[in-house]
N, C-alpha and C. Protein backbone atom coordinates (compact mmCIF):
# COMPACT_ATOMS: atom_id res chain seq x y z
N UNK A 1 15.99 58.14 21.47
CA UNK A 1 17.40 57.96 21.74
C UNK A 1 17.66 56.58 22.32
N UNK A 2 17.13 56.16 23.24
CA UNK A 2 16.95 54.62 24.48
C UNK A 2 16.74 53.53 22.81
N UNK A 3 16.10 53.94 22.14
CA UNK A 3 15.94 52.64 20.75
C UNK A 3 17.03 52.85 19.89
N UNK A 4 17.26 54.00 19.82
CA UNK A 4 18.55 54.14 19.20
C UNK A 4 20.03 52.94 19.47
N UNK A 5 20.45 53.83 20.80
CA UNK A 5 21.18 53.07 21.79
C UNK A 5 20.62 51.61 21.57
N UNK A 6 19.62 50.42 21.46
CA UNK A 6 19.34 49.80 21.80
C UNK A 6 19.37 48.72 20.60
N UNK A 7 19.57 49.13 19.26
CA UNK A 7 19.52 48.64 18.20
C UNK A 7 20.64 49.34 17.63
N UNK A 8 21.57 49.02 18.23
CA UNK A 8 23.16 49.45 17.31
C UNK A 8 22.98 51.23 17.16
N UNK A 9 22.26 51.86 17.07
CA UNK A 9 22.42 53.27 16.43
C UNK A 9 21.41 53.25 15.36
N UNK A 10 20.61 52.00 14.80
CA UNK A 10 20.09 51.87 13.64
C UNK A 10 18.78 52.68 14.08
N UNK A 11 18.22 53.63 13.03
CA UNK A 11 17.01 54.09 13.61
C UNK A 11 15.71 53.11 12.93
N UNK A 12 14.64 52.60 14.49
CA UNK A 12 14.26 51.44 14.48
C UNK A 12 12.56 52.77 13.78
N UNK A 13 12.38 51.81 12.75
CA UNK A 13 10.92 52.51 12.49
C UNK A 13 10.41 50.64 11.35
N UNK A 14 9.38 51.16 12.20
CA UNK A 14 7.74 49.90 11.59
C UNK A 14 8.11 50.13 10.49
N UNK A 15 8.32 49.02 9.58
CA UNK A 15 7.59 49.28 8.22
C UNK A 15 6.68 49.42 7.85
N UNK A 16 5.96 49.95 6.88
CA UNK A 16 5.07 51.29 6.54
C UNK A 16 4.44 50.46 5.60
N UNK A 17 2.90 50.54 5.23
CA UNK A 17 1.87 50.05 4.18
C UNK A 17 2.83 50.60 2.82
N UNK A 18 3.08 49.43 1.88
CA UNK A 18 3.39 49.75 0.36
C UNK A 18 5.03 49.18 0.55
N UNK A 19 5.70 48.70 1.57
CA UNK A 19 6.64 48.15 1.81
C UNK A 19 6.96 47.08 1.44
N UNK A 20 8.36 46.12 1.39
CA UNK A 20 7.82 44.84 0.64
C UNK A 20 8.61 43.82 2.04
N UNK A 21 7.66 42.80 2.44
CA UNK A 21 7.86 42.48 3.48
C UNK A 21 9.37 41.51 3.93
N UNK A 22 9.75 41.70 4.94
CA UNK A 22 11.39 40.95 4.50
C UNK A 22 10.86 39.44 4.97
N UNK A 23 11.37 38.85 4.64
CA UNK A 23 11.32 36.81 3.76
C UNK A 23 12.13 36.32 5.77
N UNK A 24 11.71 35.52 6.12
CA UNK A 24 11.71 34.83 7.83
C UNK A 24 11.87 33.53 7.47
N UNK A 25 12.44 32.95 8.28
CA UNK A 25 11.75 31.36 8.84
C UNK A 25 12.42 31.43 10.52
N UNK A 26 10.78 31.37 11.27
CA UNK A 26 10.73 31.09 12.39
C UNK A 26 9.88 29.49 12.32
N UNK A 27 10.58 28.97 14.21
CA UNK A 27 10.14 27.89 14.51
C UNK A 27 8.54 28.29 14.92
N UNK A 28 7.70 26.91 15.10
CA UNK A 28 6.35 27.67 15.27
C UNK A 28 5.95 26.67 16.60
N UNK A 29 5.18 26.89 17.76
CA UNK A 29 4.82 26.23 18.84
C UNK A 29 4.96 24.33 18.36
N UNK A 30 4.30 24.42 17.09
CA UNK A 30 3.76 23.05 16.92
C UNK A 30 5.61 22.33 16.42
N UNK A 31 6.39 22.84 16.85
CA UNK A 31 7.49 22.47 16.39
C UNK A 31 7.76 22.51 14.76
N UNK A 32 7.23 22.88 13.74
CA UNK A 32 7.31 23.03 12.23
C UNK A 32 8.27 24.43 12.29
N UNK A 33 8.83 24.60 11.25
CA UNK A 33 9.22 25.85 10.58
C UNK A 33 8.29 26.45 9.42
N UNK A 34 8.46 28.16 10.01
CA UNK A 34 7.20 28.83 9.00
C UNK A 34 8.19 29.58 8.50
N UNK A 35 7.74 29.49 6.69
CA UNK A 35 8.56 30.39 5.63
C UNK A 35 7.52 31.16 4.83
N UNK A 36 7.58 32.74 5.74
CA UNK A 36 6.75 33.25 5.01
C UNK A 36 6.80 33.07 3.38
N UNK A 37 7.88 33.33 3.12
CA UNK A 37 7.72 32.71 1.21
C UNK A 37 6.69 31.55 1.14
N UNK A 38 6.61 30.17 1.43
CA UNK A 38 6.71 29.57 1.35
C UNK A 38 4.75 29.63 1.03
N UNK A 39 4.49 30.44 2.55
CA UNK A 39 3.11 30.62 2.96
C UNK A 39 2.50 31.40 2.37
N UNK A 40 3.26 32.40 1.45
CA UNK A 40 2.51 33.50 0.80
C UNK A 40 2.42 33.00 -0.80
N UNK A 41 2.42 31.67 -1.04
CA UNK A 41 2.05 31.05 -2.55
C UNK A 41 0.91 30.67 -2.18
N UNK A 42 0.53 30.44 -1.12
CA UNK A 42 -1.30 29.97 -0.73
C UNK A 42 -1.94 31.61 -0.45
N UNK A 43 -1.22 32.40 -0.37
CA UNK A 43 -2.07 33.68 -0.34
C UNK A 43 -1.66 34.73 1.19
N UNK A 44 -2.35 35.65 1.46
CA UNK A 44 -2.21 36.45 2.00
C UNK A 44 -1.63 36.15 3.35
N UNK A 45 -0.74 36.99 4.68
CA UNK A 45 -0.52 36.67 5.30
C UNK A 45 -0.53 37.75 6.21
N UNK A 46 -1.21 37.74 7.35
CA UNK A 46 -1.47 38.61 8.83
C UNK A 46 -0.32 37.99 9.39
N UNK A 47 0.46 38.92 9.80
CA UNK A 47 1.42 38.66 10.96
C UNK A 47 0.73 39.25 11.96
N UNK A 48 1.14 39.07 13.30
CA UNK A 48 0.83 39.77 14.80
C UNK A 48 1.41 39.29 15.52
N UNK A 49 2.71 40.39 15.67
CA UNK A 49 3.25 40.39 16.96
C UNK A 49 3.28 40.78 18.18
N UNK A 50 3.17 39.88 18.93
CA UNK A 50 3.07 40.10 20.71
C UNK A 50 3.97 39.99 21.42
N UNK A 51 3.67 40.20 22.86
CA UNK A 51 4.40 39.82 23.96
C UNK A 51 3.61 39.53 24.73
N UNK A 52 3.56 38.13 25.60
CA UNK A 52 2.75 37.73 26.48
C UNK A 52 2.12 38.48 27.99
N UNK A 53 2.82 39.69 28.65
CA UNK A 53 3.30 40.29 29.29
C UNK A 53 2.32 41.61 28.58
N UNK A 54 1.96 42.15 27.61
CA UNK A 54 1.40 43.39 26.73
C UNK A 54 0.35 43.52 27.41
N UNK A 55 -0.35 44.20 28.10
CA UNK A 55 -1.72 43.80 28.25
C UNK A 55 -2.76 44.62 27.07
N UNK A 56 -2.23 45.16 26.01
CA UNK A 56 -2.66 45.41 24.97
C UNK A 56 -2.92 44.16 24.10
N UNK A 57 -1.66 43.48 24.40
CA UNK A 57 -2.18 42.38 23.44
C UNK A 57 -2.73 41.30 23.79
N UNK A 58 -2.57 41.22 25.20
CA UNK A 58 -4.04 40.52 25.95
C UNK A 58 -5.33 40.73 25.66
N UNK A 59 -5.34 41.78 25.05
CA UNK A 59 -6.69 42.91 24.92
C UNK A 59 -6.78 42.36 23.42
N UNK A 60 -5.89 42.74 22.68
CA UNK A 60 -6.16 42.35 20.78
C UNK A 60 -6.33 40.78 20.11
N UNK A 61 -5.29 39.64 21.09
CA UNK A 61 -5.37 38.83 20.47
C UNK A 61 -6.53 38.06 20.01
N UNK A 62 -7.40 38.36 21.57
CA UNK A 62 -8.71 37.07 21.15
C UNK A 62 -9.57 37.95 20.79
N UNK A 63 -9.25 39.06 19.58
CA UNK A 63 -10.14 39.84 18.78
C UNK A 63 -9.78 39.00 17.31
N UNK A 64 -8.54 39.27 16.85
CA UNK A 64 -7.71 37.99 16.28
C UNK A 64 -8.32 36.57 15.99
N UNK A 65 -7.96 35.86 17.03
CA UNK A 65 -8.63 34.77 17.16
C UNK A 65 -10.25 34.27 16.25
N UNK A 66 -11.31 35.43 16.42
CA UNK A 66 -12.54 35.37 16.45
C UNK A 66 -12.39 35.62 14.95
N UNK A 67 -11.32 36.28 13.95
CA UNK A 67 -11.35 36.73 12.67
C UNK A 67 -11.07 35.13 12.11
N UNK A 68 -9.70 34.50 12.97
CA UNK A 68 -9.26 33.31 12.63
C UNK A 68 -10.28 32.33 12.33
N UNK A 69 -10.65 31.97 13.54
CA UNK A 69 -12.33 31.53 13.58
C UNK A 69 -13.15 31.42 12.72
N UNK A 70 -13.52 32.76 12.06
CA UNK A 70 -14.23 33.18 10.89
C UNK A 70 -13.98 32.93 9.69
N UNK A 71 -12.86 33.63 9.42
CA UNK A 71 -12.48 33.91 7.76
C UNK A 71 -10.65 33.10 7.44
N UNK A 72 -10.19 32.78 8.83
CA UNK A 72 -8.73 32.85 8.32
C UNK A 72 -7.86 31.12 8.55
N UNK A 73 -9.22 30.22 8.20
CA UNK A 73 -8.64 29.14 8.07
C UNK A 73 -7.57 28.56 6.87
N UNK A 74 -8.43 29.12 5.66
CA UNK A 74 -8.80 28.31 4.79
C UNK A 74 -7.89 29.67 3.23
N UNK A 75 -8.15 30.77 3.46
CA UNK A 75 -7.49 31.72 2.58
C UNK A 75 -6.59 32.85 2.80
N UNK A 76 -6.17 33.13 4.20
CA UNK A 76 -5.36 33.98 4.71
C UNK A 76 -4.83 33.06 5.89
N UNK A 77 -3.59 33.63 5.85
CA UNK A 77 -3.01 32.36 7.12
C UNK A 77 -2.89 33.69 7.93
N UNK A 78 -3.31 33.49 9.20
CA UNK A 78 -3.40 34.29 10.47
C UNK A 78 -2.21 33.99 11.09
N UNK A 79 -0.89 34.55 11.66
CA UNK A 79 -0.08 33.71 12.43
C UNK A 79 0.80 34.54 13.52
N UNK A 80 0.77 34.13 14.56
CA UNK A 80 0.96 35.39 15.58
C UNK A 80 2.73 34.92 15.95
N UNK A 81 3.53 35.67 16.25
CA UNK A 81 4.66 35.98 16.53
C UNK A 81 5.35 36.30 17.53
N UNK A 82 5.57 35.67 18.72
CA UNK A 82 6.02 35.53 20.14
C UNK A 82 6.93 36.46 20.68
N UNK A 83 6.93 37.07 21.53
CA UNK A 83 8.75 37.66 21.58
C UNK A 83 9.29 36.97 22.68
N UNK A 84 7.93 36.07 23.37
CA UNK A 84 8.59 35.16 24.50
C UNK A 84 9.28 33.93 24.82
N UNK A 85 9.68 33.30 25.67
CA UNK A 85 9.74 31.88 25.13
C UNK A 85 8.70 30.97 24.57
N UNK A 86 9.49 29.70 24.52
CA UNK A 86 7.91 28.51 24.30
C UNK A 86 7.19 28.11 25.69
N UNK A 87 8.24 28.33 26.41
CA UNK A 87 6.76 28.39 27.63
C UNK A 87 6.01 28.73 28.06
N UNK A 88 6.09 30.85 28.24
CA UNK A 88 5.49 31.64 28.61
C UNK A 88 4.44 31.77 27.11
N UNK A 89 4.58 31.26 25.82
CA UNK A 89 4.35 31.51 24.56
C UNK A 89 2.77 30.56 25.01
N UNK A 90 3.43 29.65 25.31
CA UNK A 90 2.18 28.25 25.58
C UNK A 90 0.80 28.60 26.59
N UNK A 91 1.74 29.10 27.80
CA UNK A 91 0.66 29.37 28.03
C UNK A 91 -0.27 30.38 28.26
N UNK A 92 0.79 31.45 27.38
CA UNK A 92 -0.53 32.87 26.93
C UNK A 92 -1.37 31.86 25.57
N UNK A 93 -1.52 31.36 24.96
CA UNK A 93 -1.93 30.78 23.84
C UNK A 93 -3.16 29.69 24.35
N UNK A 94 -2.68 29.14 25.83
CA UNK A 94 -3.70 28.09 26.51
C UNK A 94 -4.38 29.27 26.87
N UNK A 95 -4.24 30.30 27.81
CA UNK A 95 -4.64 31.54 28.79
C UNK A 95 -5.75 32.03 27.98
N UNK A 96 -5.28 32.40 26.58
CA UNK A 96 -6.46 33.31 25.80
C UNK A 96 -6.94 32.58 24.81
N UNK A 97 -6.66 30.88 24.78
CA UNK A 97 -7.68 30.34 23.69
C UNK A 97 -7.08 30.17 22.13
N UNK A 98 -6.03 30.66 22.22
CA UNK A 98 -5.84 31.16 20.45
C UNK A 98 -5.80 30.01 19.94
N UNK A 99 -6.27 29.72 18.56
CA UNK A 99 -6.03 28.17 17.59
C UNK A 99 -5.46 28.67 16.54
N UNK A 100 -5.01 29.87 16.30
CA UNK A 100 -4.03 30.05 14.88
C UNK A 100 -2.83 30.36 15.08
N UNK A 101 -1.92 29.64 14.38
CA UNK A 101 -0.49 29.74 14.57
C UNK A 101 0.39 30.49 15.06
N UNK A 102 1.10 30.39 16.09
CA UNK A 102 2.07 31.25 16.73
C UNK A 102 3.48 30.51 16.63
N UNK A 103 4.29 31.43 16.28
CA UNK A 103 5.81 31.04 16.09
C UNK A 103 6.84 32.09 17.01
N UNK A 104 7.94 31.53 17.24
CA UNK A 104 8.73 32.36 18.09
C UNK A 104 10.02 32.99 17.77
N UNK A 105 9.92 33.87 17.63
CA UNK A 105 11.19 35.07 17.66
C UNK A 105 11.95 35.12 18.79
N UNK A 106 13.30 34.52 18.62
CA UNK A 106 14.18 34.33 19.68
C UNK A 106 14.07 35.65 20.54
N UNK A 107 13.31 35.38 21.65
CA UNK A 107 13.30 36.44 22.43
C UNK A 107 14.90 36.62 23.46
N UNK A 108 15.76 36.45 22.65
CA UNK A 108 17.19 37.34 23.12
C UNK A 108 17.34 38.40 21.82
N UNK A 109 17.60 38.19 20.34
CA UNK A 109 17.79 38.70 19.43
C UNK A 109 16.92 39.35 19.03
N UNK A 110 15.80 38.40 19.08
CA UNK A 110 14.25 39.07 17.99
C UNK A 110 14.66 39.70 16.76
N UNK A 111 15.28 38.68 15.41
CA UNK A 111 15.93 39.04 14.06
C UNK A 111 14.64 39.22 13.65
N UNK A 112 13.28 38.82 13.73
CA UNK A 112 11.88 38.88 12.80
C UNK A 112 11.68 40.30 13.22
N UNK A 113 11.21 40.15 14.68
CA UNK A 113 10.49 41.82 15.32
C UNK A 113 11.51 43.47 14.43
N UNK A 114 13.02 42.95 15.02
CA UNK A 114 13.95 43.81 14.02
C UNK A 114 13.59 44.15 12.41
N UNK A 115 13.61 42.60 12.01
CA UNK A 115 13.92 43.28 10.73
C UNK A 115 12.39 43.76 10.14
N UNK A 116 11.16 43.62 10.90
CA UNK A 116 10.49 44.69 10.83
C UNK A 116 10.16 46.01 11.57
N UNK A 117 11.05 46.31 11.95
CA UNK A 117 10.94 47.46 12.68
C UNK A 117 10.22 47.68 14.06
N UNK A 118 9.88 46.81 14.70
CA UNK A 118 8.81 46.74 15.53
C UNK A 118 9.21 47.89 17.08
N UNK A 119 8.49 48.42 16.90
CA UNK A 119 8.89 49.78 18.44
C UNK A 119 8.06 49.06 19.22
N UNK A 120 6.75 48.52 19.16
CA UNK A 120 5.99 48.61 19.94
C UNK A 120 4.64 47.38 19.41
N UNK A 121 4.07 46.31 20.43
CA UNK A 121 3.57 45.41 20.36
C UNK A 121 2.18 45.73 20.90
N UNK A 122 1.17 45.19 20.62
CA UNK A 122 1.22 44.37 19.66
C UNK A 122 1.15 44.93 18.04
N UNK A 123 1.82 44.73 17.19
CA UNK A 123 1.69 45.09 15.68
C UNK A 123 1.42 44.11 14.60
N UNK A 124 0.47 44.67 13.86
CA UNK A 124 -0.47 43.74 13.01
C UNK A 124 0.02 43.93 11.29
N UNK A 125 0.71 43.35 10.92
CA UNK A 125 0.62 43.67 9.11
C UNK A 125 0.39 42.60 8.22
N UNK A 126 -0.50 43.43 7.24
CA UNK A 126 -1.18 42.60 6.37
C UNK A 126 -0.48 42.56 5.58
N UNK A 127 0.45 40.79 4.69
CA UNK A 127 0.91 41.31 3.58
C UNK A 127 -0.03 40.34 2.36
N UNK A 128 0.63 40.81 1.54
CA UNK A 128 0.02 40.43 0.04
C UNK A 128 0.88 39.47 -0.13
N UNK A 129 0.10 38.90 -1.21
CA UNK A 129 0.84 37.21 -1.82
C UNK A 129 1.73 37.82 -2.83
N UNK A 130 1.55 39.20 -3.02
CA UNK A 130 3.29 39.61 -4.02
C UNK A 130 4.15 39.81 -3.00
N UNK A 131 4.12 39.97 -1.59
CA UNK A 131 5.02 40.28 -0.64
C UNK A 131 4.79 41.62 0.02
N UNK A 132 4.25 42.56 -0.65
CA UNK A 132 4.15 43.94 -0.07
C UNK A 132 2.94 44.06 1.30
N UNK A 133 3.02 45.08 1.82
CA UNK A 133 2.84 45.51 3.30
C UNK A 133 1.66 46.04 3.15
N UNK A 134 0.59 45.44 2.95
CA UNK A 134 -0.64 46.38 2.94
C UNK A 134 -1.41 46.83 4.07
N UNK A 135 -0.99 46.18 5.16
CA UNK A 135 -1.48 47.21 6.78
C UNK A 135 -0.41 47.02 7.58
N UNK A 136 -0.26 48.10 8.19
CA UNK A 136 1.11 48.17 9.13
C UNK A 136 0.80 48.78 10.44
N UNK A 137 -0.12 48.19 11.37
CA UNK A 137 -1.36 48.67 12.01
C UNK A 137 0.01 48.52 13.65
N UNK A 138 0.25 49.35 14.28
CA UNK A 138 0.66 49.13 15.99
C UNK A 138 -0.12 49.86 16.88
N UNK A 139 0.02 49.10 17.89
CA UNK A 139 -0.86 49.12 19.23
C UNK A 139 -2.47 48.30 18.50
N UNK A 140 -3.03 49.25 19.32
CA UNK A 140 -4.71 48.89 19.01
C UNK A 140 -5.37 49.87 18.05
N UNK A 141 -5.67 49.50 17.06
CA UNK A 141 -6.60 50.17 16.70
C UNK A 141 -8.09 49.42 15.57
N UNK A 142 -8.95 50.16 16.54
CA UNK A 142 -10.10 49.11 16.08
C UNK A 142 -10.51 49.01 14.34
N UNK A 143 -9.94 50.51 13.71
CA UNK A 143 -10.10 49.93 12.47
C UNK A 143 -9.19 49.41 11.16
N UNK A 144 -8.39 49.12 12.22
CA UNK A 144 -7.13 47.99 11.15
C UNK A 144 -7.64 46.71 11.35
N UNK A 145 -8.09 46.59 12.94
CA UNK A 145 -8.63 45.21 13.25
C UNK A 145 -9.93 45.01 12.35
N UNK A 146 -10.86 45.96 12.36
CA UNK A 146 -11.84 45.51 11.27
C UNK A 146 -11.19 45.66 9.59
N UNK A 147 -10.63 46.12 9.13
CA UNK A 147 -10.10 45.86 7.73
C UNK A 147 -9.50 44.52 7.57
N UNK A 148 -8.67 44.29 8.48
CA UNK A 148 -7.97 42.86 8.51
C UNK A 148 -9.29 41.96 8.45
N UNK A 149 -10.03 41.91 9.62
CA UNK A 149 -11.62 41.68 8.80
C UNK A 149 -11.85 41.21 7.63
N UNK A 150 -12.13 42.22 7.22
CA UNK A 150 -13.40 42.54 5.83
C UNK A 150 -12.28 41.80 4.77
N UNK A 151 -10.59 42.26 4.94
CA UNK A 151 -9.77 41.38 4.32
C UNK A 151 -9.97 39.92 3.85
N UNK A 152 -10.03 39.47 5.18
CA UNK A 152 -10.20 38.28 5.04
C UNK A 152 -11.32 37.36 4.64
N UNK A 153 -12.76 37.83 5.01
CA UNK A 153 -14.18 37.67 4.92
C UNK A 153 -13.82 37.71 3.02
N UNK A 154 -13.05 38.80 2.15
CA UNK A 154 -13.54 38.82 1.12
C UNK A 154 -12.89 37.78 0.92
N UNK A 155 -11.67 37.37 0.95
CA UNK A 155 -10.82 35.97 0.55
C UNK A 155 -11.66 34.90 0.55
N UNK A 156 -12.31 34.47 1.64
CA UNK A 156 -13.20 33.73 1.85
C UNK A 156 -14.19 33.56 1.04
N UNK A 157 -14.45 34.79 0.56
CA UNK A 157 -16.03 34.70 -0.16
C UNK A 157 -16.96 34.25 0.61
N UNK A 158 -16.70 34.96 2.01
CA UNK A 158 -17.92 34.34 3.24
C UNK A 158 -18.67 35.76 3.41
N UNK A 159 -19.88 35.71 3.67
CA UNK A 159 -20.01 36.91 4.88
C UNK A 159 -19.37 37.54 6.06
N UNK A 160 -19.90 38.53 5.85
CA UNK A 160 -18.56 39.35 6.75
C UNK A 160 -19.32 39.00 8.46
N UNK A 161 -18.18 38.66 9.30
CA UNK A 161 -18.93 37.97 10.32
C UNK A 161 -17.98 39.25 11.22
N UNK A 162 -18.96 39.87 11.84
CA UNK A 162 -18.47 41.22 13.08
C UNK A 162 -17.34 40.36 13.83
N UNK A 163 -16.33 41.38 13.44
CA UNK A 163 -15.12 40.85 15.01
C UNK A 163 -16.04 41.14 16.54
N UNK A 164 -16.45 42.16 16.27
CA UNK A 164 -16.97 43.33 17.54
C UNK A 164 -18.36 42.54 18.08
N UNK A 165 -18.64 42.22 19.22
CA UNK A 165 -20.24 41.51 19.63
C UNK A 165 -21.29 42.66 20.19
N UNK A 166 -22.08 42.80 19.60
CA UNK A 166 -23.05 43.88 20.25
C UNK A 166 -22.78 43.86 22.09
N UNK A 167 -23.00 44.90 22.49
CA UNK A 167 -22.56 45.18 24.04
C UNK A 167 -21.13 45.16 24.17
N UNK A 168 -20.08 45.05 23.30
CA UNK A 168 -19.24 44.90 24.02
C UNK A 168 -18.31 46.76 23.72
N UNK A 169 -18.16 46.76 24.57
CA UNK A 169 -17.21 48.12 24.46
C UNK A 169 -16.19 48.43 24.17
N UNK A 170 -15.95 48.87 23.02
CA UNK A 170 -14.18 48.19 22.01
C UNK A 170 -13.84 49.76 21.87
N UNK A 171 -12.69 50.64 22.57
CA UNK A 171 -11.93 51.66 22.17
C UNK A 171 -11.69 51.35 20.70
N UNK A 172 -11.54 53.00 20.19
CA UNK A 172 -11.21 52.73 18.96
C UNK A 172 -9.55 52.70 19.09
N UNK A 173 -8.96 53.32 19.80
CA UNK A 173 -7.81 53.11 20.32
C UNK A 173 -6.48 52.86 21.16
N UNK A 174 -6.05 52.20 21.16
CA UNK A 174 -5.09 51.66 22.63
C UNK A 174 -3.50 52.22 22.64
N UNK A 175 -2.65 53.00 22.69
CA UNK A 175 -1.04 52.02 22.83
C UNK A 175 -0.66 51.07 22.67
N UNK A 176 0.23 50.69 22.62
CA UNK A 176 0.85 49.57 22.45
C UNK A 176 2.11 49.87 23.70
C-alpha cells in the first residue's frame, strides 16, 4: 500500500526476465551521458542498482567489481546506477574500489529506478543486445551473481574466473 501511495497509485513491480528493457540516458560520474541503446550495439548490458546507504549493496557491489575486473571490460558493459547524489555516489565508489561505470538517477525523481520497477536495491538485470531482460535478480542472491558470471566469462571467451574466493563465506541469500 506505502509503494502504492508512493508512486502515484501505479503498482510498482521489477521487471521480470523475458521483458524488453525501457531505452535511458543517464549522466555518468565521469560527466558523459550513457544511452543504453547506444551501449547495447557493442553488446550485452548489466545494470545494478544501488544506494550508497544499502548495506546489501555494500555487501554486492565489490562482488560486481571482481566480475568487472574479470570478464566485463571488453564484451559486456557492467554499469552501476546511483540513487544518490554525485557526492555521496563518489565516495561510495572511492569507499568500495569500484572501476566500472556508475551513472546517476536523479535521486529526487529516480525516472530510471521507476521505469524499471525497482522496490528494492540493490537490483541486478541482465539485458541482451536485442534489449530484452534476461536476469532480473533483487537483493542478494548468490546465484544470479554467479550467472551474471559465467555470462560474461562466456562473452569473453575467457575462463571462468570464481567471483567467490575460497574461505570466504558468501550467503546464498540477502534482502535487499
Amino acid at each position: 500500500m506505502f509503494l502504492s501511495r508512493l508512486f502515484g497509485g501505479r503498482n510498482m513491480t521489477t521487471l521480470a526476465a523475458g521483458t524488453a528493457a525501457p531505452d535511458f540516458t543517464l549522466p555518468g560520474m565521469d560527466g558523459k551521458q550513457f544511452l543504453l541503446r547506444e551501449a547495447l550495439t557493442r553488446g550485452p548490458v548489466a545494470l545494478v542498482f544501488f544506494k550508497v546507504y544499502c548495506p546489501v549493496c555494500q555487501f554486492a557491489l565489490p562482488f560486481i567489481e571482481r566480475i568487472y575486473e574479470a570478464h566485463g571490460k571488453d564484451h559486456v558493459m557492467i554499469v552501476g546506477i546511483s540513487q544518490n547524489d554525485r557526492k555521496e555516489t563518489g565516495a561510495f565508489v572511492k569507499e568500495y574500489g569500484l572501476t566500472f561505470p556508475v551513472l546517476l538517477d536523479d535521486a529526487k525523481t529516480y525516472p530510471v529506478s521507476n521505469a524499471y520497477g525497482l522496490t528494492n536495491v540493490p537490483t541486478v538485470f541482465w539485458i541482451e543486445q536485442d534489449g530484452s531482460i534476461a536476469i532480473s535478480s533483487i537483493g542478494w542472491l548468490r546465484k544470479d551473481v554467479e550467472e551474471v558470471n559465467l555470462r560474461a566469462a562466456q562473452l569473453d571467451e575467457a575462463t571462468l574466473v570464481p567471483v567467490f574466493r575460497s574461505g570466504e563465506d558468501i550467503p546464498e541469500f540477502r534482502a535487499g
